[in-house]
C-alpha atoms as a PDB file:
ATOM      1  CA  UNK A   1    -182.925 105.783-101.992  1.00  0.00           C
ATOM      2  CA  UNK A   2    -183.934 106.073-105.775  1.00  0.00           C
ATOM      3  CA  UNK A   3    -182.211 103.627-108.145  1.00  0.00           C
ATOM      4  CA  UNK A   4    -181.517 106.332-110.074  1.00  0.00           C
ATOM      5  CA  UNK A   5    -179.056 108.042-107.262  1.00  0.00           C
ATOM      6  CA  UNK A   6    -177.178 104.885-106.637  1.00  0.00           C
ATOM      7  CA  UNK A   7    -173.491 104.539-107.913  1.00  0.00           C
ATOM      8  CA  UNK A   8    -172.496 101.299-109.089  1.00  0.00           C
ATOM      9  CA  UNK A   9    -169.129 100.530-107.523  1.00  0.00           C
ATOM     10  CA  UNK A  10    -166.640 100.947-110.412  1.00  0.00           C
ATOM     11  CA  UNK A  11    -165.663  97.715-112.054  1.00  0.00           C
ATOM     12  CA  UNK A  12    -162.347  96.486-111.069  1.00  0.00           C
ATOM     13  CA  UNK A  13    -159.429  97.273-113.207  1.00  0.00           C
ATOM     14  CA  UNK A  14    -156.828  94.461-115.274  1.00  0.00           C
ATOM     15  CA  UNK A  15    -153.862  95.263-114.365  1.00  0.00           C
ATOM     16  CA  UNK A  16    -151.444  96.759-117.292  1.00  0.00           C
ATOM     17  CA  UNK A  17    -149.868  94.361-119.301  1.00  0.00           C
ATOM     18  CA  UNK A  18    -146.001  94.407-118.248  1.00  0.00           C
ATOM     19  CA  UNK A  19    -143.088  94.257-120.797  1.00  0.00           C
ATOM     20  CA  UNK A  20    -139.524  93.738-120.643  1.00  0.00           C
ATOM     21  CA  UNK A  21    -136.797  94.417-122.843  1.00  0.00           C
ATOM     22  CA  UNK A  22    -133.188  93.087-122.977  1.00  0.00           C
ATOM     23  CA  UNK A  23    -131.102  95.459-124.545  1.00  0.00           C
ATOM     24  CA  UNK A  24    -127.633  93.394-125.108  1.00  0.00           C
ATOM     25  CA  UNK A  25    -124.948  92.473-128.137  1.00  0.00           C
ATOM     26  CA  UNK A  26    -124.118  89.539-129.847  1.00  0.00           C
ATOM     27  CA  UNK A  27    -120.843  87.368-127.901  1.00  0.00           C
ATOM     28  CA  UNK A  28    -122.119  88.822-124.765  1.00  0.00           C
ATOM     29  CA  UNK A  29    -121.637  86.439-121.969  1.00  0.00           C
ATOM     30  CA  UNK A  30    -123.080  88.692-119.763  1.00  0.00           C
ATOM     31  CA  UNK A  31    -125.906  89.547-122.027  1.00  0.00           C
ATOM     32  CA  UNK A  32    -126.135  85.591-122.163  1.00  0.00           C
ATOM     33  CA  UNK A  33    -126.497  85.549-118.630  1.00  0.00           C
ATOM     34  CA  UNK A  34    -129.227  88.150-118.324  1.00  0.00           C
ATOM     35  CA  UNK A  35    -131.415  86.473-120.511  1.00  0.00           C
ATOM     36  CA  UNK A  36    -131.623  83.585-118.684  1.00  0.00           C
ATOM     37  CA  UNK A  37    -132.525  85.550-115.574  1.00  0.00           C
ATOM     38  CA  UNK A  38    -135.122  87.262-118.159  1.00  0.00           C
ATOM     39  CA  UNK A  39    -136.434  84.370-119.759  1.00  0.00           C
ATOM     40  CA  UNK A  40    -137.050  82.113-116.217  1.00  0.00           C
ATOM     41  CA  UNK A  41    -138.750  85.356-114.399  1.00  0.00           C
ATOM     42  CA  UNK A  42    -141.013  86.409-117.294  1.00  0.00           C
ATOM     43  CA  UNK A  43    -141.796  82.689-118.227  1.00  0.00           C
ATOM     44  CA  UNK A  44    -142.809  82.002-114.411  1.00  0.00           C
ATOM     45  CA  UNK A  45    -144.379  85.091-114.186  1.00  0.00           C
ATOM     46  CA  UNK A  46    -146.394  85.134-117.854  1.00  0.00           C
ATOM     47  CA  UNK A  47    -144.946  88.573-118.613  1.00  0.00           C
ATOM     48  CA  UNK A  48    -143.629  89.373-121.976  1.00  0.00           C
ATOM     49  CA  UNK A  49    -140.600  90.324-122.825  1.00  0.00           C
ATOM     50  CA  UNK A  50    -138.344  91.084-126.205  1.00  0.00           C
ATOM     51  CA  UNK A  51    -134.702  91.324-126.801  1.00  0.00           C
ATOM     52  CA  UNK A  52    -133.093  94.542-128.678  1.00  0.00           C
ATOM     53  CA  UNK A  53    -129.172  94.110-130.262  1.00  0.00           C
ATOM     54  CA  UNK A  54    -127.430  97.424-129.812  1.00  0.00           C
ATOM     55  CA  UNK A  55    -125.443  96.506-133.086  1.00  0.00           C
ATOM     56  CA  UNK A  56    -128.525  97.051-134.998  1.00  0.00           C
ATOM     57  CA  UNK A  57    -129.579 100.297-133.688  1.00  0.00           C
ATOM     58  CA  UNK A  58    -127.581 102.922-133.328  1.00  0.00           C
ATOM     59  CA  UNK A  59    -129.700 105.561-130.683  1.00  0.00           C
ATOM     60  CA  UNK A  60    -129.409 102.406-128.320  1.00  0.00           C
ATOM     61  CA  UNK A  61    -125.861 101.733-129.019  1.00  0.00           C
ATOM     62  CA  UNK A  62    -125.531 105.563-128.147  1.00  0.00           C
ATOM     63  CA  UNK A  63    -127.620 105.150-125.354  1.00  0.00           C
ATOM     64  CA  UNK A  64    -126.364 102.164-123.670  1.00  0.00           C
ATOM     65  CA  UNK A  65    -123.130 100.858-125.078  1.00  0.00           C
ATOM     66  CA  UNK A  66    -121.383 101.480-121.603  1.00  0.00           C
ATOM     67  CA  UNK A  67    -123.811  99.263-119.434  1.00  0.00           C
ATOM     68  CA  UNK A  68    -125.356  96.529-121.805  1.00  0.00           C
ATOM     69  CA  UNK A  69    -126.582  94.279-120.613  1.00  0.00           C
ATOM     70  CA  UNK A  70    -129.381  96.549-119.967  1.00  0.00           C
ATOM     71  CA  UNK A  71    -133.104  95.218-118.845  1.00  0.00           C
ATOM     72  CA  UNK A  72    -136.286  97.932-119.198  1.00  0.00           C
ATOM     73  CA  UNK A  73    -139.133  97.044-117.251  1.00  0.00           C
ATOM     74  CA  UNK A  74    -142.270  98.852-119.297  1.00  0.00           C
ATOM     75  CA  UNK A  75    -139.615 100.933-120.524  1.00  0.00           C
ATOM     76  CA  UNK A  76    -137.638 101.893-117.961  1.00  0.00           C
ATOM     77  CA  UNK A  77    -134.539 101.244-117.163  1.00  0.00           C
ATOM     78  CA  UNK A  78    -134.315  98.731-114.344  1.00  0.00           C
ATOM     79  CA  UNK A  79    -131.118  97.299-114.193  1.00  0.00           C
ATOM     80  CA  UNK A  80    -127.633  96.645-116.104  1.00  0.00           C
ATOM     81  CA  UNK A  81    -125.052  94.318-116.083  1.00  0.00           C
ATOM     82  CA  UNK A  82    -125.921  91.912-113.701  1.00  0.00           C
ATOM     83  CA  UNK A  83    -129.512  90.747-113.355  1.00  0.00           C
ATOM     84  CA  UNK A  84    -131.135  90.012-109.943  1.00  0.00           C
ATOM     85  CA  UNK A  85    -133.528  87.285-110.327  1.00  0.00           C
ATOM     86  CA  UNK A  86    -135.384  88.635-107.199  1.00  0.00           C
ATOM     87  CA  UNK A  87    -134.991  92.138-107.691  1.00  0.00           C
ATOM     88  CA  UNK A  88    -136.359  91.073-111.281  1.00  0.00           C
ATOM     89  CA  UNK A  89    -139.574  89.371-110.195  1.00  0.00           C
ATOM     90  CA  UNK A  90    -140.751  92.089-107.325  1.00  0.00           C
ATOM     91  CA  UNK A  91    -140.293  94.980-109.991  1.00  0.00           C
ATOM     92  CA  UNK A  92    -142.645  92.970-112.051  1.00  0.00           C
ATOM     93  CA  UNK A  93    -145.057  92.000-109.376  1.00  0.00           C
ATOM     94  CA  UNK A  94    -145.447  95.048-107.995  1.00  0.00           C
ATOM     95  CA  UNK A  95    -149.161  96.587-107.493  1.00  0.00           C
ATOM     96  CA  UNK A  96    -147.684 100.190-108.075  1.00  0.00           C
ATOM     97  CA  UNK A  97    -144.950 100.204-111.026  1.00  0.00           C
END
């Protein structure tokens, strides 16, 4: 067969940079507790990840006053209150999120 009618396999893809965000409040033990979990899992796992304080934005205090601490996995809501270390790591090691 011609060169010309080959296909070149397609080149394989990086996989999308992940991001996680800890939505939480200042005197929160909880929220102290979460990013822990947050820290230990993204720092194993070389994922970034950012913290947002609900008392300095008021659409997210809206949004999530009721549930904080609140963790968003490429900004999605993954979890709140309590944060599985486990649960944490799979969502972010997952071939399909």
């Amino acid at each position: 067969m011609s060169p010309i009618f080959r296909r070149k396999a397609p080149a394989p893809q990086e996989p999308a940079a992940r991001l996680v965000t800890l939505i939480r409040k200042p005197g929160c033990h909880l929220c102290d507790d979460a990013q822990t979990v947050v820290e230990k899992v993204c720092g194993e796992l070389g994922v970034a990840w950012e913290e947002k304080d609900i008392s300095r934005d008021g659409a997210l205090h809206d949004q999530y006053w009721e549930q904080i601490p609140v963790v968003l996995v490429d900004g999605r809501q993954h979890t709140f209150w309590r944060v599985n270390e486990e649960r944490l790591r799979k969502a972010l090691t997952d071939q399909y999120k």
